[in-house]
Protein backbone atom coordinates (compact mmCIF):
# COMPACT_ATOMS: atom_id res chain seq x y z
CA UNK A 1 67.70 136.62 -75.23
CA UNK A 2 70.86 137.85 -73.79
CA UNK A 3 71.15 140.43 -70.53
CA UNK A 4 72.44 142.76 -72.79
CA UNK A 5 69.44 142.59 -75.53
CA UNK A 6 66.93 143.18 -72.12
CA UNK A 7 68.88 146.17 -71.13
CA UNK A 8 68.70 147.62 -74.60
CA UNK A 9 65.15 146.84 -74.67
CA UNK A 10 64.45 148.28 -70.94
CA UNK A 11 66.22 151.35 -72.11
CA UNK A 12 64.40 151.92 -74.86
CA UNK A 13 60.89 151.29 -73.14
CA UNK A 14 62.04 154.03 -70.47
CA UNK A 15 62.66 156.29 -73.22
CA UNK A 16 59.46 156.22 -74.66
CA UNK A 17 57.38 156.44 -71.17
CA UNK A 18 59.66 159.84 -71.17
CA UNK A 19 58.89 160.98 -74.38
CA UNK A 20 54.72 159.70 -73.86
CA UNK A 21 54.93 162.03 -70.46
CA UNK A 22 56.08 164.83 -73.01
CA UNK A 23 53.22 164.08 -75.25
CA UNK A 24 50.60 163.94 -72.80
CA UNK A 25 51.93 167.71 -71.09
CA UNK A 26 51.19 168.74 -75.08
CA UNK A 27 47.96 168.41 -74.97
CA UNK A 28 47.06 169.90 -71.72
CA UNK A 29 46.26 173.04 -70.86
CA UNK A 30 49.91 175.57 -70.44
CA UNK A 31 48.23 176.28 -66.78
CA UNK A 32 48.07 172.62 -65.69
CA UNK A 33 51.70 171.37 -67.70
CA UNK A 34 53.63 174.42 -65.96
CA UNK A 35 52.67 172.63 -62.43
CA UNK A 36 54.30 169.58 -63.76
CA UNK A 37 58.08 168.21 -64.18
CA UNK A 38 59.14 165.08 -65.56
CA UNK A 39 59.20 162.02 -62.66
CA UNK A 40 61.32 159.90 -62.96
CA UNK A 41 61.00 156.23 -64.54
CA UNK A 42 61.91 152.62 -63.64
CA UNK A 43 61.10 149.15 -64.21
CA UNK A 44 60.24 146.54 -61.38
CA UNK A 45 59.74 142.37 -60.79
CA UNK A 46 56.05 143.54 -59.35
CA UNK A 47 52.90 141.15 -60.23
CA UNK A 48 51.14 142.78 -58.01
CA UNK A 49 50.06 146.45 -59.86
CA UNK A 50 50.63 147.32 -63.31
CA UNK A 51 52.56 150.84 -62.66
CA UNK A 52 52.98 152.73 -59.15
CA UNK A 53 53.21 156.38 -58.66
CA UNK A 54 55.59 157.46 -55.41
CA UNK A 55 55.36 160.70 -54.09
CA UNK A 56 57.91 160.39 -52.20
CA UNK A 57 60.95 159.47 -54.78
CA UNK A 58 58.81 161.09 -57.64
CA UNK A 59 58.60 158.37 -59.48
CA UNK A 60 56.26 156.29 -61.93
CA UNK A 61 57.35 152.32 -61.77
CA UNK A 62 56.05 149.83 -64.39
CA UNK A 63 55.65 145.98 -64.29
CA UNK A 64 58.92 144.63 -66.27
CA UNK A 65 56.38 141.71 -67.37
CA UNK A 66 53.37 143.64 -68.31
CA UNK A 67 55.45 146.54 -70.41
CA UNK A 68 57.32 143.42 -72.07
CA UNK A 69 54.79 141.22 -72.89
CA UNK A 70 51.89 143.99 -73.63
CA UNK A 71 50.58 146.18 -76.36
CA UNK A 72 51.84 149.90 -76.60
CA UNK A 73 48.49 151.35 -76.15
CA UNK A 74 47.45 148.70 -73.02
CA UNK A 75 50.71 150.62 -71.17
CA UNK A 76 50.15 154.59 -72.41
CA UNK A 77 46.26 153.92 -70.80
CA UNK A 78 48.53 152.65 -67.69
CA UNK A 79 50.79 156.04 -68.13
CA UNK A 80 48.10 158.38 -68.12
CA UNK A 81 46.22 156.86 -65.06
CA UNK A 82 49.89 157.38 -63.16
CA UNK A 83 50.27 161.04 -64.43
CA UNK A 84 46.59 161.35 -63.24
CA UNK A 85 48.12 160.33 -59.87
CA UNK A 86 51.07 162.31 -59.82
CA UNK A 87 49.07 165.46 -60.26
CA UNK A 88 46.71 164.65 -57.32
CA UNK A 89 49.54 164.28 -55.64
CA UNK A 90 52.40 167.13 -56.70
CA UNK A 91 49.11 169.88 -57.78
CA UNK A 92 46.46 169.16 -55.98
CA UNK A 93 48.38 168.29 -52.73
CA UNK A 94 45.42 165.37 -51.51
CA UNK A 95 47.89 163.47 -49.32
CA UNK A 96 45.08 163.11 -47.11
CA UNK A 97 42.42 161.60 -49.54
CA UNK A 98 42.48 157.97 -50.70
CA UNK A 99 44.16 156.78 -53.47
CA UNK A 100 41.39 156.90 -55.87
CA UNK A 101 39.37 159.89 -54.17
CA UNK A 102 37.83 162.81 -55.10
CA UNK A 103 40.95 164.82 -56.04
CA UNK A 104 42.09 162.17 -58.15
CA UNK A 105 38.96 161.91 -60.16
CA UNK A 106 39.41 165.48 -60.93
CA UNK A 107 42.64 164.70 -62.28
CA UNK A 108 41.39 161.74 -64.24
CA UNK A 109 39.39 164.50 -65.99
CA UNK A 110 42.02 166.49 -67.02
CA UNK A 111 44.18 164.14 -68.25
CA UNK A 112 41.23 161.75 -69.93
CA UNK A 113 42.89 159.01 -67.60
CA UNK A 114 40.61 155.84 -67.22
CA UNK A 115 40.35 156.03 -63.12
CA UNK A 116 40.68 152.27 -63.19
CA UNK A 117 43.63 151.65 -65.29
CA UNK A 118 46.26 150.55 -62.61
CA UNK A 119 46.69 148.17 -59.81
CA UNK A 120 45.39 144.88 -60.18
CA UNK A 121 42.92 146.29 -63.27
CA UNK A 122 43.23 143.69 -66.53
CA UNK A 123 45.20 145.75 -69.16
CA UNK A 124 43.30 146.94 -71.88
CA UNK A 125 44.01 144.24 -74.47
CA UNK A 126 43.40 141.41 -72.06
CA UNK A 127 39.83 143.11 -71.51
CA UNK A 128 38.96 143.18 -74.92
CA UNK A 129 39.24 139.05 -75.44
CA UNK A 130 37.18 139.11 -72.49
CA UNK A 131 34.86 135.60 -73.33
CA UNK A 132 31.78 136.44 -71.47
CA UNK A 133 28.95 135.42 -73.70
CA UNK A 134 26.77 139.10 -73.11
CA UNK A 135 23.86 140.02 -75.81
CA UNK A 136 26.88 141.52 -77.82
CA UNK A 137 29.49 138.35 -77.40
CA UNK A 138 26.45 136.27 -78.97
CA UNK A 139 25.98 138.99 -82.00
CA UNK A 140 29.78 138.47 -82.19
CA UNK A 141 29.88 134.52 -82.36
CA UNK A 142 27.02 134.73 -85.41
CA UNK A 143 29.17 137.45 -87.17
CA UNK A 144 31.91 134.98 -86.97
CA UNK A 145 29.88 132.16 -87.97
CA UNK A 146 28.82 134.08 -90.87
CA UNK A 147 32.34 135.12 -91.98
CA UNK A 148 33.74 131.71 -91.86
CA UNK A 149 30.95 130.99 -94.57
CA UNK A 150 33.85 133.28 -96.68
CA UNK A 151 35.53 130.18 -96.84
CA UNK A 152 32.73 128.62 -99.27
CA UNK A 153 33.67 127.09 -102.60
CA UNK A 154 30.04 128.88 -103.86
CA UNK A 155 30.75 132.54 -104.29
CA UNK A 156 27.12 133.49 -104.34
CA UNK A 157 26.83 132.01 -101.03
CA UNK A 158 30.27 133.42 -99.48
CA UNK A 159 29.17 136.75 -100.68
CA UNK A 160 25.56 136.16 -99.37
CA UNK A 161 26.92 134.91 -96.04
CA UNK A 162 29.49 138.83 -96.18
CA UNK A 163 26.40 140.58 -96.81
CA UNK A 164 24.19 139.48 -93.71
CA UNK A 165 27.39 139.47 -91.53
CA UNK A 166 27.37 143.34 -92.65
CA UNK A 167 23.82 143.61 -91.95
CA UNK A 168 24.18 141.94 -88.21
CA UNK A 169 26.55 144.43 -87.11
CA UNK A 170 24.16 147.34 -88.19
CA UNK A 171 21.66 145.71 -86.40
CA UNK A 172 23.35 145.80 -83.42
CA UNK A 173 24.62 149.35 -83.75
CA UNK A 174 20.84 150.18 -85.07
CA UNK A 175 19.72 148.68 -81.56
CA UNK A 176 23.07 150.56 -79.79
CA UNK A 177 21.78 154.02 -81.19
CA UNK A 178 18.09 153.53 -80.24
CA UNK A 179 18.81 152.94 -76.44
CA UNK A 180 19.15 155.17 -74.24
CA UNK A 181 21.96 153.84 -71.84
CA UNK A 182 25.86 154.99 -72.70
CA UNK A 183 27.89 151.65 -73.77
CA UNK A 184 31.14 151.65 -72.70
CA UNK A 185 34.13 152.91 -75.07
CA UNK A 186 37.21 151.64 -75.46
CA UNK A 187 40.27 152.95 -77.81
CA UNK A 188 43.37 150.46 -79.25
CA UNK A 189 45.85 151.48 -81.89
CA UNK A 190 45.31 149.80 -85.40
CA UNK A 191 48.45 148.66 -86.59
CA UNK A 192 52.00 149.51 -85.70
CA UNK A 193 53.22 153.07 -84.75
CA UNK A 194 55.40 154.73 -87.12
CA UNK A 195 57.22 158.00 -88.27
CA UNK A 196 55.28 157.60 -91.85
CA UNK A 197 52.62 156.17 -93.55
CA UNK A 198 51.82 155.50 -97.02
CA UNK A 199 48.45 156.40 -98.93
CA UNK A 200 46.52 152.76 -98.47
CA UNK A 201 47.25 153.25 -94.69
CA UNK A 202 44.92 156.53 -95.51
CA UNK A 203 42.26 154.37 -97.09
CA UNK A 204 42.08 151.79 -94.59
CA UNK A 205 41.64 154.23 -92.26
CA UNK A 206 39.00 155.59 -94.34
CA UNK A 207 37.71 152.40 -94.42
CA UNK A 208 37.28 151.51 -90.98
CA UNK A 209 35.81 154.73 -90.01
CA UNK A 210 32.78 154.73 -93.14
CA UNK A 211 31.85 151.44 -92.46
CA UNK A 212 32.77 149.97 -89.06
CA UNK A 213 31.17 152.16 -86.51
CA UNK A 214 34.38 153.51 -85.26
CA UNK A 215 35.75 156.79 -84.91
CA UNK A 216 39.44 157.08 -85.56
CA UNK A 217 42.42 159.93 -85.26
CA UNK A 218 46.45 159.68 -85.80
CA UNK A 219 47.54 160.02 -82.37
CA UNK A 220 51.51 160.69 -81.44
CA UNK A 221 52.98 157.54 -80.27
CA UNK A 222 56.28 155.96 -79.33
CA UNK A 223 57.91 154.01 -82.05
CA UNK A 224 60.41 151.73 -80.63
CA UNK A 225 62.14 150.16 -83.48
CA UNK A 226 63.03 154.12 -83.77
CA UNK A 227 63.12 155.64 -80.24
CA UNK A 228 61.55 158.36 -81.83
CA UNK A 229 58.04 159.80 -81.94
CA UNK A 230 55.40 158.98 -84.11
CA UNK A 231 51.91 157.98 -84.91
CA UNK A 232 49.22 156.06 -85.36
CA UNK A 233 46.08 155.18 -86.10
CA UNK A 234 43.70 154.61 -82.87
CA UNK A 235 40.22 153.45 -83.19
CA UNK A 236 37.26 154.50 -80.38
CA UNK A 237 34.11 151.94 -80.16
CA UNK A 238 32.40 149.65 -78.66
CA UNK A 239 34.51 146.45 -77.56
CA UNK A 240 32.16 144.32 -80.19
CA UNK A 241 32.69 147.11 -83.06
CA UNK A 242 36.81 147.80 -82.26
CA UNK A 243 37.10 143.75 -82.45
CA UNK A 244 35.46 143.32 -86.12
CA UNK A 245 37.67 146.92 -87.24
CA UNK A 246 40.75 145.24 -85.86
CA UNK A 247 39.89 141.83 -87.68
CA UNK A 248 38.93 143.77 -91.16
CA UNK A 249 42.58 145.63 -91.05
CA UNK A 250 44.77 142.17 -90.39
CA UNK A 251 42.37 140.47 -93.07
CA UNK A 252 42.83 143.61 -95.49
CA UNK A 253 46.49 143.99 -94.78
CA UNK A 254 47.19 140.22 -95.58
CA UNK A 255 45.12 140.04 -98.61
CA UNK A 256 47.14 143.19 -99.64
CA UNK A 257 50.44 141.29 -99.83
CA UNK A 258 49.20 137.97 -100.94
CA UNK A 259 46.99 139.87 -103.87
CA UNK A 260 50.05 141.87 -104.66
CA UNK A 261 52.27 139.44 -104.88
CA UNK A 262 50.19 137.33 -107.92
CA UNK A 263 50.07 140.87 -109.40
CA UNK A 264 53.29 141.60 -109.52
CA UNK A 265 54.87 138.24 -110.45
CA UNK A 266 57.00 138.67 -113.22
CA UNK A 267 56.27 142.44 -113.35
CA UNK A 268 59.13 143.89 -110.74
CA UNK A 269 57.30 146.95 -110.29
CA UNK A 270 58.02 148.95 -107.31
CA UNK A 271 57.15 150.28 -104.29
CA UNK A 272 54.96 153.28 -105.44
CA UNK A 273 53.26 150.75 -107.68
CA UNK A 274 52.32 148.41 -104.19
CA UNK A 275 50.97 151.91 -103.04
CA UNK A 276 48.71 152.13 -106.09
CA UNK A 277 47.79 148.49 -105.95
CA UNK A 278 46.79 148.24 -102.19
CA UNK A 279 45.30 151.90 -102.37
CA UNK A 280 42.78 150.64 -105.24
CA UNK A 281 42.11 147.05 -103.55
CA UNK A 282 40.96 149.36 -100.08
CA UNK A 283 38.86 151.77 -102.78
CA UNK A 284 37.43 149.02 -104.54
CA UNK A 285 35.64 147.23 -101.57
CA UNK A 286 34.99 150.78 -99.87
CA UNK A 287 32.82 150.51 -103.13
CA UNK A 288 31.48 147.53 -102.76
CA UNK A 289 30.78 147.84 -99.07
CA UNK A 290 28.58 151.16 -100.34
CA UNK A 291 26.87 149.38 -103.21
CA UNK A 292 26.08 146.47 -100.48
CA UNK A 293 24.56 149.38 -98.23
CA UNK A 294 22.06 150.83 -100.86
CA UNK A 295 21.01 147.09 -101.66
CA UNK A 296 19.83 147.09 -98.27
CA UNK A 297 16.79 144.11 -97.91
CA UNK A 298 13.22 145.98 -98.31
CA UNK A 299 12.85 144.90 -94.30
CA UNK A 300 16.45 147.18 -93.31
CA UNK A 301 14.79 150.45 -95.45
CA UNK A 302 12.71 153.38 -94.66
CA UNK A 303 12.91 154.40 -90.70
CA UNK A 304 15.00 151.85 -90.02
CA UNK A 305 17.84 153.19 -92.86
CA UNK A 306 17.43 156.86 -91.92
CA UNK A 307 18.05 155.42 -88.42
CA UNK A 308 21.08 153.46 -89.16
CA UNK A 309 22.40 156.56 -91.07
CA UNK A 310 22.32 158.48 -87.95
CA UNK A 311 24.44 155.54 -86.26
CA UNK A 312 27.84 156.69 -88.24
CA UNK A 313 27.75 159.92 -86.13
CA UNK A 314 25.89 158.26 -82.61
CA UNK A 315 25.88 161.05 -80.20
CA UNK A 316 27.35 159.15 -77.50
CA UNK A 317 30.40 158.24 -79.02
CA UNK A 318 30.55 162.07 -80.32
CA UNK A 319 30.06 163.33 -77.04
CA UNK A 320 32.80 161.24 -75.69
CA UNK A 321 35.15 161.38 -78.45
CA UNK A 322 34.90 165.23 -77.59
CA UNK A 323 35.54 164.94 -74.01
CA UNK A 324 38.79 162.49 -74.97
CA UNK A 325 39.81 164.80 -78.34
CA UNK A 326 38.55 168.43 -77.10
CA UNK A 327 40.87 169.91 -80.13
CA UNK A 328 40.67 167.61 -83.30
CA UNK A 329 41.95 169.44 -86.49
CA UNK A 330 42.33 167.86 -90.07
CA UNK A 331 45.12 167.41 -92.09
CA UNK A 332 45.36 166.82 -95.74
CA UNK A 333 48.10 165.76 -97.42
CA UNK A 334 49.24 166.07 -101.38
CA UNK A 335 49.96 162.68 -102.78
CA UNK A 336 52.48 161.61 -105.55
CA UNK A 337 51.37 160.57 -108.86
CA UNK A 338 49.43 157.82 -109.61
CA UNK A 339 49.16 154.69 -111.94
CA UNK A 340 45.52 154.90 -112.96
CA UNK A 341 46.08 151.88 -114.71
CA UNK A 342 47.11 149.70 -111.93
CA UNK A 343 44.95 151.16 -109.24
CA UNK A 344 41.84 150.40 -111.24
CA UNK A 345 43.57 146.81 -111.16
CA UNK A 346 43.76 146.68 -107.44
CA UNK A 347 40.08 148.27 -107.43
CA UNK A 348 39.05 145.27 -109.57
CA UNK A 349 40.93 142.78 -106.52
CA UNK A 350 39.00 145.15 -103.95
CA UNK A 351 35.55 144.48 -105.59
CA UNK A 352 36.07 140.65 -105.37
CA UNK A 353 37.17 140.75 -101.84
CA UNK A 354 34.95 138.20 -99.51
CA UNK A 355 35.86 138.93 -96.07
CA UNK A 356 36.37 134.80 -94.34
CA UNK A 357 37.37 133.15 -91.46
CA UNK A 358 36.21 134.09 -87.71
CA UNK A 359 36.35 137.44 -86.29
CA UNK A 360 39.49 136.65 -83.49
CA UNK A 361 38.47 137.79 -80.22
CA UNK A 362 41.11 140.25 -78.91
CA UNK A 363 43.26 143.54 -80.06
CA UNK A 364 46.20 142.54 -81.92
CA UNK A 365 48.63 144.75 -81.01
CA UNK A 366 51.99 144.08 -80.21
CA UNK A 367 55.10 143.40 -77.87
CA UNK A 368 58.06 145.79 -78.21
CA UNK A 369 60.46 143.96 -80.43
CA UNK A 370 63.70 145.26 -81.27
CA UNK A 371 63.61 143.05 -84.32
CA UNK A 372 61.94 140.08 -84.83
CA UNK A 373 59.81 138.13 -82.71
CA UNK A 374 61.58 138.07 -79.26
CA UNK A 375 59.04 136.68 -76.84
């Protein structure tokens, strides 16, 4: 890559830690953001700590390597931990506490800033391909086991082998809801950010939230290929739940453009007909998924079921999505009109789906490209 391409890039990252500051003071309370003015930004050769607030020149540093070679959300988590600082720091006026004191904390709660998030702490995707075999990492490696079964030439068995998959993460969730100890939650972004979506980004959305044991909201978020902002969809979960969510979308998303393009061989039809297409595939194994559910085994039913019903809305991750999102408002939007007749032909696809291959440890986010791969 040429000096020129990294300046443009390093420009355009600065840019959007400016316009993520702005987005951040919209959320807070017009008491707190009136305290506040922009810092300024910069980029550093530091392996040492993945951002820096100084008081002194007012100023929030980032890693060049981590911000180049990380996801978008791993470096807004980063952001948010240094505004946290700044405010102990320009508000609160604790020049005489530690770094990570009591004032600070405070701050972390205003801002929803993970205390931890800076410094020598792993960045947030690098913590979720943790390979630590826990309880959970062991549910995770039979779930992938079972997947990979998918891959079987006997669709009775690939679809037997989807089904207990399914039922293996509601056990675990089952056994999640039934404790009483608070598991720790983590948030990613699920896909790429964007100024707009179309209507099977909607579904999978859908998706992911009925049936995965995530909770999800379209969040403002820098989109660099625009230098604008935009959004996206972020996922809240368990680490064990956000990794299956994240490998459903990729697998979804891929089958979407390999399905559609059999379908539309020798048809030419356009992009509103993809929208149908993909929309119907995501409906048809939302349907599936549901008919799978009420098929439970005779051992999943009674207390257990009513049980597992209460897991979609688990207190905990309520209770925290409400400390995180203290104003959440919905949203609907009109859509264009449909081609019954080729959505019920991607519903068809959607019904047949067979989830396969191993559930990738990891969040698959993204570096910032300009275009293309770069790194």
């Amino acid at each position: 890559m040429s000096m020129d391409t990294y300046t443009e890039l390093e420009r355009i990252i600065l840019h959007g830690l400016r316009l993520e500051w702005d987005s951040v003071m919209s959320f807070i309370k017009d008491s707190v953001r009136s305290k506040l003015t922009v810092p300024l930004f910069s980029l550093k050769n530091s392996d040492k700590s993945l951002a820096h607030w100084d008081t002194v020149k007012r100023e929030i540093s980032f890693s060049r390597s981590f911000v180049l070679n990380y996801p978008w959300d791993s470096v807004k988590e980063v952001l948010v931990h240094e505004i946290a600082h700044q405010y102990t720091a320009e508000v609160l006026k604790a020049e005489h506490e530690p770094p990570h004191g009591p004032s600070f904390q405070k701050a972390c709660g205003i801002f929803k800033a993970n205390p931890e998030a800076s410094g020598s702490y792993r960045p947030l995707s690098d913590r979720l391909s943790d390979h630590d075999l826990s309880d959970q990492d062991r549910i995770m490696l039979k779930v992938k086991k079972l997947l990979a079964l998918g891959n079987s030439m006997n669709h009775h068995e690939a679809e037997a082998a989807m089904a207990k998959a399914h039922a293996l993460i509601r056990k675990y969730n089952v056994d999640l809801f039934e404790k009483n100890e608070t598991p720790g939650f983590v948030s990613v972004y699920i896909g790429e950010p964007a100024l707009r979506f179309s209507r099977e980004d909607y579904w999978l959305a859908h998706l992911l939230i009925e049936h995965y044991y995530v909770f999800g909201i379209w969040i403002p978020a820098y989109v660099t290929s625009k230098c604008k902002m935009g959004r996206v969809f972020e996922i809240t979960g368990t680490s064990e739940n956000i990794k299956i969510a994240v490998y459903v979308h990729g697998f979804i998303r891929h089958h979407m453009e390999s399905a559609w393009a059999v379908y539309n061989k020798g048809k030419n039809l356009g992009r509103g007909h993809k929208t149908d297409f993909s929309s119907g595939l995501v409906q048809g194994f939302i349907e599936k998924l549901t008919r799978e559910r009420t098929l439970m085994p005779s051992n999943e039913t009674g207390t257990r079921n009513s049980r597992w019903n209460l897991v979609k809305i688990d207190p905990k991750l309520t209770d925290y999505i409400s400390y995180k999102y203290p104003k959440i408002r919905n949203i609907h939007h009109n859509g264009r009109v449909s081609d019954a007749n080729v959505i019920s032909d991607g519903k068809d696809v959607g019904q047949s789906l067979i989830l396969n291959k191993a559930v990738e440890n990891g969040h698959q986010g993204s570096v910032l490209p300009l275009s293309g791969p770069m790194f």
